[in-house]
Structures are given as C-alpha cells and as structure tokens.
PDB file of N, CA and C in Angstrom:
ATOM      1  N   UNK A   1      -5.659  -9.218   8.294  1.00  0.00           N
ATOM      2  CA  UNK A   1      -4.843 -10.109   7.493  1.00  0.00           C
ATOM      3  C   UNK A   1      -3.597  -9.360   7.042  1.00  0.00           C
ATOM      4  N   UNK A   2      -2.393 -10.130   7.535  1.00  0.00           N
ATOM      5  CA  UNK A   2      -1.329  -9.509   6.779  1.00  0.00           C
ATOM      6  C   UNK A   2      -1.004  -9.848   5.558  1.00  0.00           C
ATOM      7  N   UNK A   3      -0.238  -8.638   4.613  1.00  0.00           N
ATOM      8  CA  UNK A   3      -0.309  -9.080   3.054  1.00  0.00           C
ATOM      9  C   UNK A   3       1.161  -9.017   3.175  1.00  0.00           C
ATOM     10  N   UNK A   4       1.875  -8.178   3.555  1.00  0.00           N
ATOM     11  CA  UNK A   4       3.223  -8.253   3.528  1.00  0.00           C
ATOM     12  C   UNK A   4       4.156  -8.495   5.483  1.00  0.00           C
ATOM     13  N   UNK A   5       5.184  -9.718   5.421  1.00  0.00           N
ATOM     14  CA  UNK A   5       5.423  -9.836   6.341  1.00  0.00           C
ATOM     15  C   UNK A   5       6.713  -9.343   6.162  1.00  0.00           C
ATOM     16  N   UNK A   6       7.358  -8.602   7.221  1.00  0.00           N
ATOM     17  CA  UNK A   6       8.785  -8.279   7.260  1.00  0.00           C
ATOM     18  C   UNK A   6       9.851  -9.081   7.921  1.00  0.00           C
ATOM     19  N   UNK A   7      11.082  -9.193   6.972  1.00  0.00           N
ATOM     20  CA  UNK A   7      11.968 -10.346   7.536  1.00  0.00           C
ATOM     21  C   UNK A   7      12.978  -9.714   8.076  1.00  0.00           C
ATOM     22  N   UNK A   8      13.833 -10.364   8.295  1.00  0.00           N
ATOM     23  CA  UNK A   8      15.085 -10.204   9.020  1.00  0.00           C
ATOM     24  C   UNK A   8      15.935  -9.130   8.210  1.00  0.00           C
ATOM     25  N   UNK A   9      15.810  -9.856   7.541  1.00  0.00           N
ATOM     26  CA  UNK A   9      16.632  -9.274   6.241  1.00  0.00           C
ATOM     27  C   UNK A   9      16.042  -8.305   5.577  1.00  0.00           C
ATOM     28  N   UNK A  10      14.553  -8.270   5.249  1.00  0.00           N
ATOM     29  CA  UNK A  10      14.386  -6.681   4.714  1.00  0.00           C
ATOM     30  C   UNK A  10      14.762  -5.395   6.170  1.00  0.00           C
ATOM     31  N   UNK A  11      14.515  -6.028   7.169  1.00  0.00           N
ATOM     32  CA  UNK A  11      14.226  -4.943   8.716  1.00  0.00           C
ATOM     33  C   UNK A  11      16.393  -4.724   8.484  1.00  0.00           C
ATOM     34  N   UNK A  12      17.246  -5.724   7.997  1.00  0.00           N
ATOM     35  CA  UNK A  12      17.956  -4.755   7.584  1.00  0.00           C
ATOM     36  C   UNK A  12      18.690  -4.347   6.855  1.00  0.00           C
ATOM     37  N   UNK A  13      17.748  -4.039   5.949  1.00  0.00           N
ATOM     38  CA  UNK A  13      17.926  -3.279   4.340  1.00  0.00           C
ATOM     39  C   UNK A  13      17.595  -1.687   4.876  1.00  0.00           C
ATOM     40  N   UNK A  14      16.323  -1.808   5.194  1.00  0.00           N
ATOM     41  CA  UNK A  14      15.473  -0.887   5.867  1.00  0.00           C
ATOM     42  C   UNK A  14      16.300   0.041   7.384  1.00  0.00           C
ATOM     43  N   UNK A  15      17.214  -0.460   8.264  1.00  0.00           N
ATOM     44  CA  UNK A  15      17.851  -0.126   8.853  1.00  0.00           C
ATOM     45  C   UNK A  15      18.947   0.676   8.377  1.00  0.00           C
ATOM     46  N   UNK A  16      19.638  -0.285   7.354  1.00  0.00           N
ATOM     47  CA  UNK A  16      20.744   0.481   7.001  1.00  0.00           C
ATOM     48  C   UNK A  16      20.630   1.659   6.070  1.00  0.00           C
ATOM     49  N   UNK A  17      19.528   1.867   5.416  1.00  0.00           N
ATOM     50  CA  UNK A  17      19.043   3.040   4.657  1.00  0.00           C
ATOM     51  C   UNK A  17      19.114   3.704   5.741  1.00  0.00           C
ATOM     52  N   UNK A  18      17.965   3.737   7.135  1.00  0.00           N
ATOM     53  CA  UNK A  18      17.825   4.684   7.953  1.00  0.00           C
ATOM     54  C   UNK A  18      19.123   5.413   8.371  1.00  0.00           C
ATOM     55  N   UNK A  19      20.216   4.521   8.926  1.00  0.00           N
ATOM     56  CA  UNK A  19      21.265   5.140   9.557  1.00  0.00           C
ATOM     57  C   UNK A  19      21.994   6.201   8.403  1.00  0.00           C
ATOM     58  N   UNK A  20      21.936   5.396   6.941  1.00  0.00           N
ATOM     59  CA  UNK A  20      22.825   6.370   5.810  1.00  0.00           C
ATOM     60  C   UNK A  20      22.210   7.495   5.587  1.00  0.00           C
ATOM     61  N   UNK A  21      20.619   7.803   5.688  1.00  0.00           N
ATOM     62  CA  UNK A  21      20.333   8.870   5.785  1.00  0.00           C
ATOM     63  C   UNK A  21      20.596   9.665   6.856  1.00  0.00           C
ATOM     64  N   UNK A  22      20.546   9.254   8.336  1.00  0.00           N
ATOM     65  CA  UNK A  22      20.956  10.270   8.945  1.00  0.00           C
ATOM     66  C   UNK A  22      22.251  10.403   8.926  1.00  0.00           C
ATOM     67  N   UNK A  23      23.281   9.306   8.358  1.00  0.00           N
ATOM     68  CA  UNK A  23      24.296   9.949   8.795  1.00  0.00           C
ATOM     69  C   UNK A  23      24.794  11.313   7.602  1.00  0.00           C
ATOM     70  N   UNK A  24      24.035  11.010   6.604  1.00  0.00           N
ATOM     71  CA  UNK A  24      24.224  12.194   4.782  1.00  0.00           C
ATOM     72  C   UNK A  24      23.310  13.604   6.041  1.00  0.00           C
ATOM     73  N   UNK A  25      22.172  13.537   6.599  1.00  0.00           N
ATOM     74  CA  UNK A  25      21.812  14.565   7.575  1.00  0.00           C
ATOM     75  C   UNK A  25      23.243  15.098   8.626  1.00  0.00           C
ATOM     76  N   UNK A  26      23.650  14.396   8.942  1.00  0.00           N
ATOM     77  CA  UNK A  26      24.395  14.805   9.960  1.00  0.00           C
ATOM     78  C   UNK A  26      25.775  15.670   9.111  1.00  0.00           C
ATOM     79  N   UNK A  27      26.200  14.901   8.043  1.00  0.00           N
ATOM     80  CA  UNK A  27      26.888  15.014   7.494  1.00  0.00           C
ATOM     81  C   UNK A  27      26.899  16.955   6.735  1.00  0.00           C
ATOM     82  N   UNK A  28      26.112  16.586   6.606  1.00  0.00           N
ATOM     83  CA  UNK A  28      25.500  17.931   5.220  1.00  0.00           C
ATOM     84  C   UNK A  28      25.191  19.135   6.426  1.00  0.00           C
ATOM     85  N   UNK A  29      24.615  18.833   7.155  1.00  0.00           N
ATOM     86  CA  UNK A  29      24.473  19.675   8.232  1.00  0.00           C
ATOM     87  C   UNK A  29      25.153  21.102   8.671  1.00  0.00           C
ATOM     88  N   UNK A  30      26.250  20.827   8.716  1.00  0.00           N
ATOM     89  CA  UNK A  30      27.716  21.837   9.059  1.00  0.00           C
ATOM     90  C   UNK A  30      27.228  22.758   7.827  1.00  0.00           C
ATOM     91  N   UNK A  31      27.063  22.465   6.960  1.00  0.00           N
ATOM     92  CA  UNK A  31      27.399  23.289   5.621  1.00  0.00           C
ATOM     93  C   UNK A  31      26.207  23.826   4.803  1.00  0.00           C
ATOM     94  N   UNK A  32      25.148  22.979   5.268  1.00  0.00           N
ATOM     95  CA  UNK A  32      23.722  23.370   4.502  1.00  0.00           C
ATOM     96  C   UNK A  32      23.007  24.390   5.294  1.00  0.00           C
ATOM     97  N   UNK A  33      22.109  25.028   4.517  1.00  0.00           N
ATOM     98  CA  UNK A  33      20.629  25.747   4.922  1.00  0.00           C
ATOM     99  C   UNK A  33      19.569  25.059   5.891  1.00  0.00           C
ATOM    100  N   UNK A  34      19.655  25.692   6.924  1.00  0.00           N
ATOM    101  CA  UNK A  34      18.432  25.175   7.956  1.00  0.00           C
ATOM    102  C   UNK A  34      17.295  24.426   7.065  1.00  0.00           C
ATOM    103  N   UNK A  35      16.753  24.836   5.859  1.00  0.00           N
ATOM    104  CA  UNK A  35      15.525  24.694   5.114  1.00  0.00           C
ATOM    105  C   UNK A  35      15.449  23.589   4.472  1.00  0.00           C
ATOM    106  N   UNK A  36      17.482  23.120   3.980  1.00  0.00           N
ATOM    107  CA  UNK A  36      17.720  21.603   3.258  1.00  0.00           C
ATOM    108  C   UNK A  36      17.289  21.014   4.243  1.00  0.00           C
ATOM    109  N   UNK A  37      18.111  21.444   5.560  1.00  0.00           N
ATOM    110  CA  UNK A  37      18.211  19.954   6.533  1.00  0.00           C
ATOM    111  C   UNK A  37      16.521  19.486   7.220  1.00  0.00           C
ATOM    112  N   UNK A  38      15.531  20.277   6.857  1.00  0.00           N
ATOM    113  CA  UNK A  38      14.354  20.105   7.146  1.00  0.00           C
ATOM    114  C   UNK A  38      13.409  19.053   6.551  1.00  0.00           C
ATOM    115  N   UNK A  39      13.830  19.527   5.290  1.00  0.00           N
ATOM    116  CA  UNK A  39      13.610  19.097   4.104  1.00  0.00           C
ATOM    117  C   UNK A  39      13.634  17.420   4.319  1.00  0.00           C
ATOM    118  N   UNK A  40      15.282  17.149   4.926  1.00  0.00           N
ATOM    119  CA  UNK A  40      15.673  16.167   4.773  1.00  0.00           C
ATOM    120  C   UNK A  40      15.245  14.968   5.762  1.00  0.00           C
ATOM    121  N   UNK A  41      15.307  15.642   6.923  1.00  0.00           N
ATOM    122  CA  UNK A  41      15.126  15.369   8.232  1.00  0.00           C
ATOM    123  C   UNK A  41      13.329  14.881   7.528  1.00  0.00           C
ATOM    124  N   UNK A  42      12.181  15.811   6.924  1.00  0.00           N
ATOM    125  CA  UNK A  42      10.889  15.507   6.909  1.00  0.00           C
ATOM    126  C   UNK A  42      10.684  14.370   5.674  1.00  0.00           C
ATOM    127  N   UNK A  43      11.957  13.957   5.167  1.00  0.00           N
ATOM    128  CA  UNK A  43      11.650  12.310   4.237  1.00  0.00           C
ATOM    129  C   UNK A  43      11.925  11.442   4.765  1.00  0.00           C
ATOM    130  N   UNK A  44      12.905  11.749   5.855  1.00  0.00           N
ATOM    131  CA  UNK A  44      13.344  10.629   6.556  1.00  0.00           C
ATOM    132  C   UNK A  44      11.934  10.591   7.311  1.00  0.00           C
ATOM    133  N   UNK A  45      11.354  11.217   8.269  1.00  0.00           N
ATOM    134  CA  UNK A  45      10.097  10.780   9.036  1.00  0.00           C
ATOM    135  C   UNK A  45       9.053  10.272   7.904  1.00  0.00           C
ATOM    136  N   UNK A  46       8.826  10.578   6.734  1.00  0.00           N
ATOM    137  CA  UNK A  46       8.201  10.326   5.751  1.00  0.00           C
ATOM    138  C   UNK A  46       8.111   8.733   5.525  1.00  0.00           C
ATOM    139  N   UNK A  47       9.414   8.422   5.018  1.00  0.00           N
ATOM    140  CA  UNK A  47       9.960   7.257   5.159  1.00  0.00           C
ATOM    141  C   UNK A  47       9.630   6.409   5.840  1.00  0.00           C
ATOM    142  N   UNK A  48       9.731   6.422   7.581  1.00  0.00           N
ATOM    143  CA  UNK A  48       9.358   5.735   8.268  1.00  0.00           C
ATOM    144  C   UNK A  48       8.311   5.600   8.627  1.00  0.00           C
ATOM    145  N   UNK A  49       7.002   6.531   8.278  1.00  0.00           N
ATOM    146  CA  UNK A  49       5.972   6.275   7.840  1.00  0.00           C
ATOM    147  C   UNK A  49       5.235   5.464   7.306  1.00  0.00           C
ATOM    148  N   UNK A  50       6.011   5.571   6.011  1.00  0.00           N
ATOM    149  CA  UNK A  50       5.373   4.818   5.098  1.00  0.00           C
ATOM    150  C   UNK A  50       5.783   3.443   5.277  1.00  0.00           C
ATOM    151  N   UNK A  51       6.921   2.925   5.589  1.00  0.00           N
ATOM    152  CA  UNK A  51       7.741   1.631   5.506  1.00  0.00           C
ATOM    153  C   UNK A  51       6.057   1.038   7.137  1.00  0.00           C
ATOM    154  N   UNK A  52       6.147   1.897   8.225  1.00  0.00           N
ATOM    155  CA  UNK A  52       5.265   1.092   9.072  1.00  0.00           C
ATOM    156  C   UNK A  52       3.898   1.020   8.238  1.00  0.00           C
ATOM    157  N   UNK A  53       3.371   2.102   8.257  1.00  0.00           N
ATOM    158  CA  UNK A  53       2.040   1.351   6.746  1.00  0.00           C
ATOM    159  C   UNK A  53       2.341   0.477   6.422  1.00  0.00           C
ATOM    160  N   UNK A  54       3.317   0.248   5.276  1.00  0.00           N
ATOM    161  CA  UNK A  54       3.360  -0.853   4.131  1.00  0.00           C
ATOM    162  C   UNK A  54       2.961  -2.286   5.092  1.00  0.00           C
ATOM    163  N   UNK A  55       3.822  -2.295   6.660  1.00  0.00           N
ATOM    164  CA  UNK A  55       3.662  -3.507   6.868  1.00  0.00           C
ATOM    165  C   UNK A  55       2.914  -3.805   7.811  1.00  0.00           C
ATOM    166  N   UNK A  56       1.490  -3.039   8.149  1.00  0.00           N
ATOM    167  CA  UNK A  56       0.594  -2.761   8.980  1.00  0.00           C
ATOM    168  C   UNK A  56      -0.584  -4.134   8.563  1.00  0.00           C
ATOM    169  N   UNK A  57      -1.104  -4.515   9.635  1.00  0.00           N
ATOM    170  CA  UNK A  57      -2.073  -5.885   9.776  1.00  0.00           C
ATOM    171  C   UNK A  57      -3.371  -5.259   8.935  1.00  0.00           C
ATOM    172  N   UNK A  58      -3.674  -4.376   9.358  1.00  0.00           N
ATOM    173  CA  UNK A  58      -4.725  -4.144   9.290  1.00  0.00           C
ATOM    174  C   UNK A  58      -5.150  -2.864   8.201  1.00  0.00           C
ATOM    175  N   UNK A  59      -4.096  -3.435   6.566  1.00  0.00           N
ATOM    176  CA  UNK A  59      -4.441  -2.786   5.945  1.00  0.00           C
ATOM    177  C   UNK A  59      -5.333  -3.231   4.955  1.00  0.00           C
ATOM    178  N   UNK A  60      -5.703  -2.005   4.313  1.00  0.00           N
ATOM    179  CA  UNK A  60      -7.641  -2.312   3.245  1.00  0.00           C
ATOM    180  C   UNK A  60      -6.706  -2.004   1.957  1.00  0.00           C
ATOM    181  N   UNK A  61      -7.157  -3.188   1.142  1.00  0.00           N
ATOM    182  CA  UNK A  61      -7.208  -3.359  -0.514  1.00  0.00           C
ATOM    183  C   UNK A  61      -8.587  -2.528  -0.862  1.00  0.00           C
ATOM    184  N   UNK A  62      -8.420  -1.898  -1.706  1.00  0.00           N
ATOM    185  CA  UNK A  62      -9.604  -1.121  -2.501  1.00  0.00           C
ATOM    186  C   UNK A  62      -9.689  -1.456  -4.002  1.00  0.00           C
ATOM    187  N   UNK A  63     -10.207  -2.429  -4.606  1.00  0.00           N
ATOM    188  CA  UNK A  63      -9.914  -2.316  -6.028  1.00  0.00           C
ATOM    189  C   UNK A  63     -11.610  -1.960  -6.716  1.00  0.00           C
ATOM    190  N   UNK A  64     -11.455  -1.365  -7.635  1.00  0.00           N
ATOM    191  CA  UNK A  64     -12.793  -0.905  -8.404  1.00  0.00           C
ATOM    192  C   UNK A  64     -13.147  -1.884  -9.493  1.00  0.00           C
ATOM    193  N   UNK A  65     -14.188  -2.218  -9.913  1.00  0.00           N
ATOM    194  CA  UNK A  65     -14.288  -2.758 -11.200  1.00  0.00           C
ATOM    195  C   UNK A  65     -15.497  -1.923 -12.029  1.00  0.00           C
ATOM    196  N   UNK A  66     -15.074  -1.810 -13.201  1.00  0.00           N
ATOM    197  CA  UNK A  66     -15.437  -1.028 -14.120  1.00  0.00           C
ATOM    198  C   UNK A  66     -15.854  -1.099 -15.475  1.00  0.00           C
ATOM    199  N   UNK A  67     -16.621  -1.197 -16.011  1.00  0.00           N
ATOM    200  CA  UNK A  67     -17.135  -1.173 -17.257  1.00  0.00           C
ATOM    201  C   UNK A  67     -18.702  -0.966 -17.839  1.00  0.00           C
ATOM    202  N   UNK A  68     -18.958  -1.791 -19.160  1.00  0.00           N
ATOM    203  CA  UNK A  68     -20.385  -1.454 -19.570  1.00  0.00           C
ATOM    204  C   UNK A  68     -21.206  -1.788 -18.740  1.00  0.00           C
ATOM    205  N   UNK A  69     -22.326  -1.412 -18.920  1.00  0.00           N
ATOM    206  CA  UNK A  69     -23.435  -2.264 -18.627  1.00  0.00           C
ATOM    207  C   UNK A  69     -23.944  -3.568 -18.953  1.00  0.00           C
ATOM    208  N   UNK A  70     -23.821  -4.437 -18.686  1.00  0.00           N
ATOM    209  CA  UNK A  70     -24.470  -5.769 -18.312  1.00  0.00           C
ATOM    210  C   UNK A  70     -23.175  -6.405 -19.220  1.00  0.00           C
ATOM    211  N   UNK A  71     -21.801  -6.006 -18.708  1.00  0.00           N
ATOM    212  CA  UNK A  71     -20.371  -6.626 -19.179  1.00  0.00           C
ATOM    213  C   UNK A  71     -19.682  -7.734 -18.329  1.00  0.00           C
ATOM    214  N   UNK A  72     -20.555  -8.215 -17.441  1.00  0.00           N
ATOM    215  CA  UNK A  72     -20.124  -9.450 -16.916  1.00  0.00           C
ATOM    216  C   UNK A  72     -19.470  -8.771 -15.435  1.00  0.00           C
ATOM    217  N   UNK A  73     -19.655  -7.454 -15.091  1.00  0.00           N
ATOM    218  CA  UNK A  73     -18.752  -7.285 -13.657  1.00  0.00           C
ATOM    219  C   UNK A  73     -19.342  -7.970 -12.456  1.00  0.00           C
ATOM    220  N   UNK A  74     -20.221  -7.741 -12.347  1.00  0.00           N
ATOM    221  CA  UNK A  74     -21.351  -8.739 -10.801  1.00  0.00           C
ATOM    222  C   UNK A  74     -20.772 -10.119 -11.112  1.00  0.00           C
ATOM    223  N   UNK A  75     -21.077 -10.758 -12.366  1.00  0.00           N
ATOM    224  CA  UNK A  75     -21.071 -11.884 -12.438  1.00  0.00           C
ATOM    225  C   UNK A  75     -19.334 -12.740 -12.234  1.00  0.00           C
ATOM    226  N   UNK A  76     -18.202 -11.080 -12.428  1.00  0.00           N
ATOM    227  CA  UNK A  76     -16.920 -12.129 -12.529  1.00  0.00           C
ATOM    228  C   UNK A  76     -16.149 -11.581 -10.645  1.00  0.00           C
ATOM    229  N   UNK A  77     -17.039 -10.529 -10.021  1.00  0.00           N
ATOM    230  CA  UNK A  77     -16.763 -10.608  -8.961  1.00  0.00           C
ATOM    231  C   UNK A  77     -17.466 -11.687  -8.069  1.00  0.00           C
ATOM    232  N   UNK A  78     -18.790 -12.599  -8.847  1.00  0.00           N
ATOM    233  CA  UNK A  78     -19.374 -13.456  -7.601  1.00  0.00           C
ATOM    234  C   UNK A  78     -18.196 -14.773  -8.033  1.00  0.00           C
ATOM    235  N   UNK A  79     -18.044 -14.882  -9.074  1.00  0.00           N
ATOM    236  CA  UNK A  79     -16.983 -16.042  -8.997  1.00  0.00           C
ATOM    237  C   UNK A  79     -15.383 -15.911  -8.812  1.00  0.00           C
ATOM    238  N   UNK A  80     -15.174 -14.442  -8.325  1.00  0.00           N
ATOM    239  CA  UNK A  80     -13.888 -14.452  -8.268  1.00  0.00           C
ATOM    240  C   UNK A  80     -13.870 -14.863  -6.444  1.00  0.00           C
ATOM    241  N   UNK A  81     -14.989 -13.650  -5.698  1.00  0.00           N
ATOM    242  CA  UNK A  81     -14.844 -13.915  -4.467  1.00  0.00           C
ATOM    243  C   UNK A  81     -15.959 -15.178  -3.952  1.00  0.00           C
ATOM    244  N   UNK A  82     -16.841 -15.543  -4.271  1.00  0.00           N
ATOM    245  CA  UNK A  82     -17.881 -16.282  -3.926  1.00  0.00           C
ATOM    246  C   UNK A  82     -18.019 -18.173  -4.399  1.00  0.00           C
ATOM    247  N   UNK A  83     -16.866 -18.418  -5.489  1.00  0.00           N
ATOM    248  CA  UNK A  83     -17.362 -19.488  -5.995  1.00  0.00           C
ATOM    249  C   UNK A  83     -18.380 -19.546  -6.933  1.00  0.00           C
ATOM    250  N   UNK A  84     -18.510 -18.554  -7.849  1.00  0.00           N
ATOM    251  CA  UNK A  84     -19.842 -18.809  -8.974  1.00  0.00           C
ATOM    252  C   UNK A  84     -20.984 -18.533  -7.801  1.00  0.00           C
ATOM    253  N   UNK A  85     -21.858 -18.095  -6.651  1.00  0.00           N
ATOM    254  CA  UNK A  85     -22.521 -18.352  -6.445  1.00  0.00           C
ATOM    255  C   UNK A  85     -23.282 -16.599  -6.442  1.00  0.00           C
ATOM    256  N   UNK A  86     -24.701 -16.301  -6.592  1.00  0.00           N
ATOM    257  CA  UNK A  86     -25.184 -15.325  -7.086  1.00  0.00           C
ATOM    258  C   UNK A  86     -25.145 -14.705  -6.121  1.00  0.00           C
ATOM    259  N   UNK A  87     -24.005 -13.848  -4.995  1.00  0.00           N
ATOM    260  CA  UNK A  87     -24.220 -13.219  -3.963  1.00  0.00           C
ATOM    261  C   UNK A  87     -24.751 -11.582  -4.196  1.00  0.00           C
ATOM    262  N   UNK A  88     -23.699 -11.300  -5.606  1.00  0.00           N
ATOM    263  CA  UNK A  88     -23.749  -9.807  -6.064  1.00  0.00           C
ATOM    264  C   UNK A  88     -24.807  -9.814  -6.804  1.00  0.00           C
ATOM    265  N   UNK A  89     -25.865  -8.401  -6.688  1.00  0.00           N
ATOM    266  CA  UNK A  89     -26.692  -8.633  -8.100  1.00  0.00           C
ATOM    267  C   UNK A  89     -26.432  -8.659  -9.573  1.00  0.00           C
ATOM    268  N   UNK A  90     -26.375  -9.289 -10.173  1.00  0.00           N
ATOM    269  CA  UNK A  90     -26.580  -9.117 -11.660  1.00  0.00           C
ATOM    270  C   UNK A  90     -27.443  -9.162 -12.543  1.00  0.00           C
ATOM    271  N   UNK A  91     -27.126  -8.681 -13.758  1.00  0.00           N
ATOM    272  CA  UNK A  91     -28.546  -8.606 -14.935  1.00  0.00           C
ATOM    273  C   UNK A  91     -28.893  -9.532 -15.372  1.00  0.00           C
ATOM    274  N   UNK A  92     -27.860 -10.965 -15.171  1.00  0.00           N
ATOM    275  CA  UNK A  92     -28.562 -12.339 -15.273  1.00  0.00           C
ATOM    276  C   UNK A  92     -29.419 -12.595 -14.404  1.00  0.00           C
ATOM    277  N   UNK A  93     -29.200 -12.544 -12.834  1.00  0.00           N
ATOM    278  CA  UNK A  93     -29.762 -13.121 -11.876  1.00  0.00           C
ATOM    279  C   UNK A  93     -30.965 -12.229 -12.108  1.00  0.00           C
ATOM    280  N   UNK A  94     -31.316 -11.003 -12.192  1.00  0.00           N
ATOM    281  CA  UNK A  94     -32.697 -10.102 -12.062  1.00  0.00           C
ATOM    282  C   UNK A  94     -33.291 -10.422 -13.241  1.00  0.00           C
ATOM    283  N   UNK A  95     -32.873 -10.851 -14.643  1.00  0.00           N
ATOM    284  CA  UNK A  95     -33.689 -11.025 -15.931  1.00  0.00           C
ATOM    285  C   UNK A  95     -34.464 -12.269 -15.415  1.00  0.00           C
ATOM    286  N   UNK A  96     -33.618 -13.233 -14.887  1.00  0.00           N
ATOM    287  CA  UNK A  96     -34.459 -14.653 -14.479  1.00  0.00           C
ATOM    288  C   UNK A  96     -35.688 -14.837 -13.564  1.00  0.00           C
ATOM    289  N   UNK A  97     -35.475 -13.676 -12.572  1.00  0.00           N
ATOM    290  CA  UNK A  97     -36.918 -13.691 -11.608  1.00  0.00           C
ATOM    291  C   UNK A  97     -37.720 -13.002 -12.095  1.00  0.00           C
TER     292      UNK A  97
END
C-alpha cells in the first residue's frame, strides 16, 4: 500500500534541489578540501536515498501502544483496527470465560 504518492510537481521540487546541490558541489569544488566535497557529495546520495524510501510501496508503519495494565489498549486496538470485534486478547474478553 502506498501512503505517499509523488506528483509532478513535488518530482520537481525534488529535482531542482538535486541539480542546486550539485551545482553548490561543482561550484565549491575548485576551492574546497577533498574531505568537504565528500562530505557533500555523501548528503546528496543520502538524500536520494531517503526521498526513494519516503516514496517506496512497500513501506511498514510500526506504531506501539503503551500503557497500564488492563488500560483499555487490546480493547482500543480491536476497535480501532477490527470494528469493536474481540480479535486481540483482553482482560475483558479473558475475565468473561
């Protein structure tokens, strides 16, 4: 399931960043330390990294839920994902049998 789709228009937002960074790389180049332009050169791959993640099909949501004991978590994840129906265990559903 995709959560984020990319448009026209972000692909070029996202473009024109790419080119201004290399061209500030290309730029700085003549005059900088081998070690800046590495530096620089390894956010830009960074970058494009991350931007293909962000808009990857087949990425996983992880969320935790957390609290007391017998604070309603089973019971507000079966009706958040399930419809109210008793899929998760809870301390209601086990006190009753």
């Amino acid at each position: 399931m995709a959560i984020f789709r990319k448009t026209a228009e972000e692909q070029k937002k996202i473009d024109s960043f790419k080119q201004k960074l290399k061209d500030t790389i290309n730029t700085l180049e003549p005059y900088s330390e081998q070690a800046d332009i590495t530096e620089l050169k390894k956010a830009a791959k960074s970058f494009d990294r991350k931007i293909e993640d962000f808009y990857k099909d087949d990425r996983k949501l992880n969320i935790g839920v957390i609290g007391q004991v017998k604070a309603g978590k089973s019971t507000f994840l079966n009706t958040l994902l399930f419809d109210g129906k008793d899929v998760l265990p809870s301390a209601r559903v086990l006190s009753v049998r």
